[in-house]
C-alpha atoms as a PDB file:
ATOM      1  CA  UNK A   1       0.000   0.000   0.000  1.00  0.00           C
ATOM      2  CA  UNK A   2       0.663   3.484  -0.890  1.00  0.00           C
ATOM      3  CA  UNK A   3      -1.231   6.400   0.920  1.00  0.00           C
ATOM      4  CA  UNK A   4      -2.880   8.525  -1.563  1.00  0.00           C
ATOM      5  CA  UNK A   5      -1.857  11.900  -1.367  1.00  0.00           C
ATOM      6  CA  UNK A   6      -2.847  14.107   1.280  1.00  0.00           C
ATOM      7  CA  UNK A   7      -2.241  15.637   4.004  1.00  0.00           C
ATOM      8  CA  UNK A   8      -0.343  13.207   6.934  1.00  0.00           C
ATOM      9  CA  UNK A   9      -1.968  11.620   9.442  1.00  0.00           C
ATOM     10  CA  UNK A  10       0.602  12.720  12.069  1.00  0.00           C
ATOM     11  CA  UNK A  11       0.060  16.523  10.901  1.00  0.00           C
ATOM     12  CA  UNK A  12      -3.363  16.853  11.237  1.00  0.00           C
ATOM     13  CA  UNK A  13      -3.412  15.313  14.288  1.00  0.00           C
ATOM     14  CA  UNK A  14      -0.650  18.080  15.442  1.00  0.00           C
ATOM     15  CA  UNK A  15      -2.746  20.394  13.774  1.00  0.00           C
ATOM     16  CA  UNK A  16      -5.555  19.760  15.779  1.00  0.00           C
ATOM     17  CA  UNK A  17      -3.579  19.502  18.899  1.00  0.00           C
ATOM     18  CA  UNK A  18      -2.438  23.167  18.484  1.00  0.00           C
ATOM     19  CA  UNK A  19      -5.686  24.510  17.314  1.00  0.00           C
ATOM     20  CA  UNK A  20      -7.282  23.000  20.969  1.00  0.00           C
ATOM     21  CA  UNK A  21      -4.606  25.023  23.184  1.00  0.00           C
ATOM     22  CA  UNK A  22      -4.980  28.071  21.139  1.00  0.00           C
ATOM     23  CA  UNK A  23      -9.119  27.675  21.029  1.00  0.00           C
ATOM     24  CA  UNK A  24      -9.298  26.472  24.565  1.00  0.00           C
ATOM     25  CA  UNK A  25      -6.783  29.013  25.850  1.00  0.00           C
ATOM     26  CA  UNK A  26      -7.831  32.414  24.401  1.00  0.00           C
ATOM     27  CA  UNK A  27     -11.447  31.105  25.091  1.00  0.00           C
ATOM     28  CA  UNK A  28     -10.764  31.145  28.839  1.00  0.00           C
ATOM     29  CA  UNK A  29      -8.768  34.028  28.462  1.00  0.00           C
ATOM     30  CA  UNK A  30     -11.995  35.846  27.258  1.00  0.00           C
ATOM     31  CA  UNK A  31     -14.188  34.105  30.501  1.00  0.00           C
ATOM     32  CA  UNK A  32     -12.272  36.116  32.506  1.00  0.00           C
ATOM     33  CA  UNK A  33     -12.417  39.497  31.064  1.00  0.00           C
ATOM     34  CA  UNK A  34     -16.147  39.090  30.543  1.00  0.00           C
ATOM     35  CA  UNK A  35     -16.586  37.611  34.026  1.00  0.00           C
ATOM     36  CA  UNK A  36     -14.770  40.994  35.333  1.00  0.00           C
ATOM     37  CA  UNK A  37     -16.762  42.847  33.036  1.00  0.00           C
ATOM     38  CA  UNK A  38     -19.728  41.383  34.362  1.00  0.00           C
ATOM     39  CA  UNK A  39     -18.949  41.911  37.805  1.00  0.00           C
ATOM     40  CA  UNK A  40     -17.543  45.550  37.602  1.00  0.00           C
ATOM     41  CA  UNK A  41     -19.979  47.034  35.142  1.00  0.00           C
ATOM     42  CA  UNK A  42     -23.179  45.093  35.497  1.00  0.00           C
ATOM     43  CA  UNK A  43     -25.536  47.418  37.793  1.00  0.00           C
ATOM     44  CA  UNK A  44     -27.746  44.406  38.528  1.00  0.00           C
ATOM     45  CA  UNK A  45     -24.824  42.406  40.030  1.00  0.00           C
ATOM     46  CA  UNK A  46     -23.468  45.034  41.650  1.00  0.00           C
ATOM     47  CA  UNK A  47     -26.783  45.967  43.302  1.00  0.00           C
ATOM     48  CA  UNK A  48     -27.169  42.213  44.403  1.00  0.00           C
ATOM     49  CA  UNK A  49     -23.610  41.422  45.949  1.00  0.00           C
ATOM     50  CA  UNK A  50     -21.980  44.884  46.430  1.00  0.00           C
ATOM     51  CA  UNK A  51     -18.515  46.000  45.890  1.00  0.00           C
ATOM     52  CA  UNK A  52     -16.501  45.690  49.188  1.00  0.00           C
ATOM     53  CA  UNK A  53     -13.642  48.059  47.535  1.00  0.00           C
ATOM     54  CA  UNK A  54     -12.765  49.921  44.959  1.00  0.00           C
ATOM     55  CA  UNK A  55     -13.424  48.074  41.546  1.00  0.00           C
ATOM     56  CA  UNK A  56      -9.507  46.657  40.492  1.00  0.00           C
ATOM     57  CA  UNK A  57      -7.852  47.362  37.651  1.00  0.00           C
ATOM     58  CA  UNK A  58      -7.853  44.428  34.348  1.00  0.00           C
ATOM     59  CA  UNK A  59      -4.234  44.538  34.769  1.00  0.00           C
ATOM     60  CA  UNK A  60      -4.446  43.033  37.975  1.00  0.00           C
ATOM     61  CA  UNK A  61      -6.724  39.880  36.845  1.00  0.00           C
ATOM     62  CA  UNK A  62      -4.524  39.955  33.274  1.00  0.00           C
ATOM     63  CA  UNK A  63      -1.249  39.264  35.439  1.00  0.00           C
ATOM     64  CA  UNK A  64      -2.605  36.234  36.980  1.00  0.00           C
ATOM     65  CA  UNK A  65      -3.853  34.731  33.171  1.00  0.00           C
ATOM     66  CA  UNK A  66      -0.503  33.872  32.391  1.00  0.00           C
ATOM     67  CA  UNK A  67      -0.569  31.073  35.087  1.00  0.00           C
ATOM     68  CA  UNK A  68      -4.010  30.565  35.085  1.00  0.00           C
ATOM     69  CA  UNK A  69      -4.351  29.395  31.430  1.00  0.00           C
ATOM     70  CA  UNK A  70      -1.901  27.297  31.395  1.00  0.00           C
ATOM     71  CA  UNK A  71      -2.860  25.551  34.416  1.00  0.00           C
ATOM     72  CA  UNK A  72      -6.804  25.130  32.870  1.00  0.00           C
ATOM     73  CA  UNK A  73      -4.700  23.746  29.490  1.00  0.00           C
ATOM     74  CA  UNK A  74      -3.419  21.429  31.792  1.00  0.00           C
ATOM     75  CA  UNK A  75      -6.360  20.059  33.145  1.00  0.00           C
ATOM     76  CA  UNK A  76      -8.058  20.160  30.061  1.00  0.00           C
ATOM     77  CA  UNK A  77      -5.266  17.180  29.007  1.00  0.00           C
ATOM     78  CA  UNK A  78      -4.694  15.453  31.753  1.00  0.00           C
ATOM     79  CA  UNK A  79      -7.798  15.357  33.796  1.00  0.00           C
ATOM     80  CA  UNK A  80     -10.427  15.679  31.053  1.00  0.00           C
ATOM     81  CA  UNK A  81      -8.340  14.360  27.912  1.00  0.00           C
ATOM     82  CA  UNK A  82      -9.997  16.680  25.833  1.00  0.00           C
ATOM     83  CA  UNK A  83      -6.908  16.802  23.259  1.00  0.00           C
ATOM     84  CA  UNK A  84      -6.210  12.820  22.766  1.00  0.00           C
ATOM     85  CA  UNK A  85      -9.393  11.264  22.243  1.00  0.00           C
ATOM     86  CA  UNK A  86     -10.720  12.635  18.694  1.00  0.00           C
ATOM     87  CA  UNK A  87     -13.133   9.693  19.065  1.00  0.00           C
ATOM     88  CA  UNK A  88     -14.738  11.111  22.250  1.00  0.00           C
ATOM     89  CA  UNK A  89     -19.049  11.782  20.823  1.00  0.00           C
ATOM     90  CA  UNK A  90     -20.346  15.003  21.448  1.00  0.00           C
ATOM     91  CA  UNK A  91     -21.926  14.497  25.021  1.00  0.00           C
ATOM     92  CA  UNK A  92     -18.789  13.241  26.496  1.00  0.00           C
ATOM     93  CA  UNK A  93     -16.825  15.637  25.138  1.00  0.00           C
ATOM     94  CA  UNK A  94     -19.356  18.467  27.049  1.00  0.00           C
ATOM     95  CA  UNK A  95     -19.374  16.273  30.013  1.00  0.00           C
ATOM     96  CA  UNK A  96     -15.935  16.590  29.963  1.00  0.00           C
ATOM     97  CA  UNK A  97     -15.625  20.300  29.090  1.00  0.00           C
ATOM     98  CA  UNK A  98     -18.069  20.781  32.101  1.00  0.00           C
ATOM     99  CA  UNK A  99     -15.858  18.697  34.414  1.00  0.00           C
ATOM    100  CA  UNK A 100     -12.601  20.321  32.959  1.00  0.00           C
ATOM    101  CA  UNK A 101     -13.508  23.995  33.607  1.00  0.00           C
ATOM    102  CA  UNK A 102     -15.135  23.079  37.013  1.00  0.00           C
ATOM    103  CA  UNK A 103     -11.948  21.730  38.376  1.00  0.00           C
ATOM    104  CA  UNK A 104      -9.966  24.489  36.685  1.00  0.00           C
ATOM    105  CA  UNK A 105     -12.112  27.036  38.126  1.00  0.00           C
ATOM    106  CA  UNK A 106     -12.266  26.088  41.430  1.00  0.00           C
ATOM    107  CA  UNK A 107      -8.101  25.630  41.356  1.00  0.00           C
ATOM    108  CA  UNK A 108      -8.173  28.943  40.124  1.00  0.00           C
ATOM    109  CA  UNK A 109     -10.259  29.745  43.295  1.00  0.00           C
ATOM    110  CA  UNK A 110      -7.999  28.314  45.258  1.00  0.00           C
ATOM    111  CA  UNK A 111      -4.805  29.567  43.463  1.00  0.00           C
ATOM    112  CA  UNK A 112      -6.313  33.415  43.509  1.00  0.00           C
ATOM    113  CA  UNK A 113      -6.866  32.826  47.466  1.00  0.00           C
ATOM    114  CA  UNK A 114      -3.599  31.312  48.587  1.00  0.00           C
ATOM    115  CA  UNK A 115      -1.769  34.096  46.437  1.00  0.00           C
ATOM    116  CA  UNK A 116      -3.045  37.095  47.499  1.00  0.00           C
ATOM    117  CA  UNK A 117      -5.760  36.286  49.580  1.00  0.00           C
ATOM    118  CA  UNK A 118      -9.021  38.807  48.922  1.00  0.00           C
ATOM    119  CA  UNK A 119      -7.271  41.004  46.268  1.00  0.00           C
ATOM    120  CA  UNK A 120      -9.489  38.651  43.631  1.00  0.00           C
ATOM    121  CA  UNK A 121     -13.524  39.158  43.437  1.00  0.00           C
ATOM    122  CA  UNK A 122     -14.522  35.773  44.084  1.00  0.00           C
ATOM    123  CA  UNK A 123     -18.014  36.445  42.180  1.00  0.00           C
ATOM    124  CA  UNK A 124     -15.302  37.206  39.065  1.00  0.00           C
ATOM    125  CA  UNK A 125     -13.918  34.024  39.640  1.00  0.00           C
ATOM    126  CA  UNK A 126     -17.222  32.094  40.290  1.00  0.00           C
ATOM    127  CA  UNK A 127     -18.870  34.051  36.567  1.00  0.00           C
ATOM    128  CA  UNK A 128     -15.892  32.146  34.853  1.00  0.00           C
ATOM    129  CA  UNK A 129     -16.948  28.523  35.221  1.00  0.00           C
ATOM    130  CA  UNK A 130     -20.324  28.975  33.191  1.00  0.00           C
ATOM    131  CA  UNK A 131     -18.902  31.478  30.545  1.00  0.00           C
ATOM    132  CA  UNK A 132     -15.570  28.671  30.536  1.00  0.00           C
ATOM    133  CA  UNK A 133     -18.312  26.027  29.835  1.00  0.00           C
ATOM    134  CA  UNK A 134     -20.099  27.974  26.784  1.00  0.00           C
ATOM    135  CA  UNK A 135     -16.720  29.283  25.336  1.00  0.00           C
ATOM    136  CA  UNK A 136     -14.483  26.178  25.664  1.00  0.00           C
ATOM    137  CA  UNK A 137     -17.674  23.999  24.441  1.00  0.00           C
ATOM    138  CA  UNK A 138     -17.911  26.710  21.083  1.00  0.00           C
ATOM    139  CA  UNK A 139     -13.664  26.756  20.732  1.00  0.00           C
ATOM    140  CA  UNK A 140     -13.975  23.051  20.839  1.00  0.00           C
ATOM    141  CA  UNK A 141     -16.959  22.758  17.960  1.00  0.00           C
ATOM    142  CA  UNK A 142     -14.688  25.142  15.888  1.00  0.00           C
ATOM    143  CA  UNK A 143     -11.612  22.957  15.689  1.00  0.00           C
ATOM    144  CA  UNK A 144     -13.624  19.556  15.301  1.00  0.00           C
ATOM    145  CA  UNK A 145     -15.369  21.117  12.431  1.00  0.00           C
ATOM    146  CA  UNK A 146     -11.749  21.988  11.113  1.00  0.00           C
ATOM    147  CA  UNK A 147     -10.668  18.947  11.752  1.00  0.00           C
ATOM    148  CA  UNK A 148     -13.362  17.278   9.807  1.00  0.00           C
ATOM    149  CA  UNK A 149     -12.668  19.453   7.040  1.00  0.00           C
ATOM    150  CA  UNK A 150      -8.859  18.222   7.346  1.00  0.00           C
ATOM    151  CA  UNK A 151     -10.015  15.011   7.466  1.00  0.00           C
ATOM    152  CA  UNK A 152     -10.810  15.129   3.873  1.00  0.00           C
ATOM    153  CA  UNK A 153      -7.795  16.134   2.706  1.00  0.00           C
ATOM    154  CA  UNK A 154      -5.976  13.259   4.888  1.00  0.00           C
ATOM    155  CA  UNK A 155      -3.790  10.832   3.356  1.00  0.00           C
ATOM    156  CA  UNK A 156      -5.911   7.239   3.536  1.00  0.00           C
ATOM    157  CA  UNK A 157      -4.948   3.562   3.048  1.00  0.00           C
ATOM    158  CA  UNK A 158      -7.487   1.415   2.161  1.00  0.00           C
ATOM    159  CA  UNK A 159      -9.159  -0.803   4.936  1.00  0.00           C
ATOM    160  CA  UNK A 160     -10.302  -4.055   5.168  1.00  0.00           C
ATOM    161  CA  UNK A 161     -12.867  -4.338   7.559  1.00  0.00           C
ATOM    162  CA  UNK A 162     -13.290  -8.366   9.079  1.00  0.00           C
ATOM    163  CA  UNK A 163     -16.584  -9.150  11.024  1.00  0.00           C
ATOM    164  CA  UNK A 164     -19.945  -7.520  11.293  1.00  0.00           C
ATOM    165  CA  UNK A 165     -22.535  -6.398  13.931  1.00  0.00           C
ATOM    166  CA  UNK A 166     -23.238  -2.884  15.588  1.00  0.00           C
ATOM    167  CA  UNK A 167     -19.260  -2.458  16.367  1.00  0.00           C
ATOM    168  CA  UNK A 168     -18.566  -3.070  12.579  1.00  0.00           C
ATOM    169  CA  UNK A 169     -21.554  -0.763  11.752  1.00  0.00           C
ATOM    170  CA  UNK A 170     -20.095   2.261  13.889  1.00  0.00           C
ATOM    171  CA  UNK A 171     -16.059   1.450  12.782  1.00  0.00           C
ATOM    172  CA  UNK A 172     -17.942   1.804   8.543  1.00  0.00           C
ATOM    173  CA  UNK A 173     -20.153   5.207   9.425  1.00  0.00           C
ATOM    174  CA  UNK A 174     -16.720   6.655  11.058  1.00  0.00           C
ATOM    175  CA  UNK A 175     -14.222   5.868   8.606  1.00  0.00           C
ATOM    176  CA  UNK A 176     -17.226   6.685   5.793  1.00  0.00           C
ATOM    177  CA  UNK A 177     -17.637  10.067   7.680  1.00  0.00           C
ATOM    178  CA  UNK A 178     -14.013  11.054   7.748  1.00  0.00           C
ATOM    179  CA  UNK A 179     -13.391  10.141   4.135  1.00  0.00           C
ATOM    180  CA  UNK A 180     -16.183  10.008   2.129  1.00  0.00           C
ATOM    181  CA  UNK A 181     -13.929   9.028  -1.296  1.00  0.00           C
END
């Protein structure tokens, strides 16, 4: 066998891989600043759970993102394995993006506390789990629809399939799916 030409297997799956961290990363880089946002400039909030100082600068909360997102990355890998199972189906992977930015948020939490104790809003840093959830979930639709598209343009070998049954079934609409030809 020859693979037909196409793009490698190997470099769309690092292709991928780099499109997650930059997705996932700028998408909780954007939780944040509309959690602060949301907690500094919405009236509403504010008039529920006031302000108990003056409102901080971003800077302050932009310092901390350069740990912070790479410590959410992390737990997006290792803890949810949202980057090395391309197989995962669509609930699991929100299961999984809803477990991920849970137990990145609430390290955050902890992280923000032990750091410098009440200098973080904690209502900033409770806003980012569900805005996390909706961004991650969107910057993780947007690279598997990529990836689909590169899937098209992979380099294939032919496959023999042996045996039948559901299994069989699911193993033809998957390979079918990722290269229709």
């Amino acid at each position: 066998f020859r693979p037909t030409k196409g793009i490698a297997p190997w470099l769309r799956h690092a292709a991928r891989t780099a499109l997650h961290f930059a997705a996932d990363g700028a998408a909780v880089a954007v939780s944040y600043y509309i959690a602060y946002r949301l907690r500094f400039g919405w009236d509403w909030l504010i008039s529920v759970v006031p302000l108990s100082s003056e409102v901080p600068s971003w800077d302050h909360y932009q310092r901390m993102l350069s740990s912070l997102v790479p410590l959410w990355l992390a737990i997006f890998w290792y803890v949810s394995r949202l980057y090395t199972n391309p197989w995962m189906s669509l609930a699991d992977r929100f299961i999984q993006i809803v477990k991920g930015c849970l137990l990145a948020a609430g390290a955050s939490m902890v992280l923000a506390y032990m750091y410098e104790r009440l200098q973080y809003s904690r209502v900033t840093l409770l806003l980012v789990w569900p805005i996390s959830v909706a961004l991650v979930s969107v910057a993780q639709a947007l690279v598997l629809w990529r990836d689909r598209w590169m899937s098209r343009h992979e380099a294939a070998r032919p496959v023999l399939l042996v045996g039948g049954g559901l299994l069989a079934g699911e193993v033809t609409g998957r390979i079918a799916s990722r290269h229709p030809g």
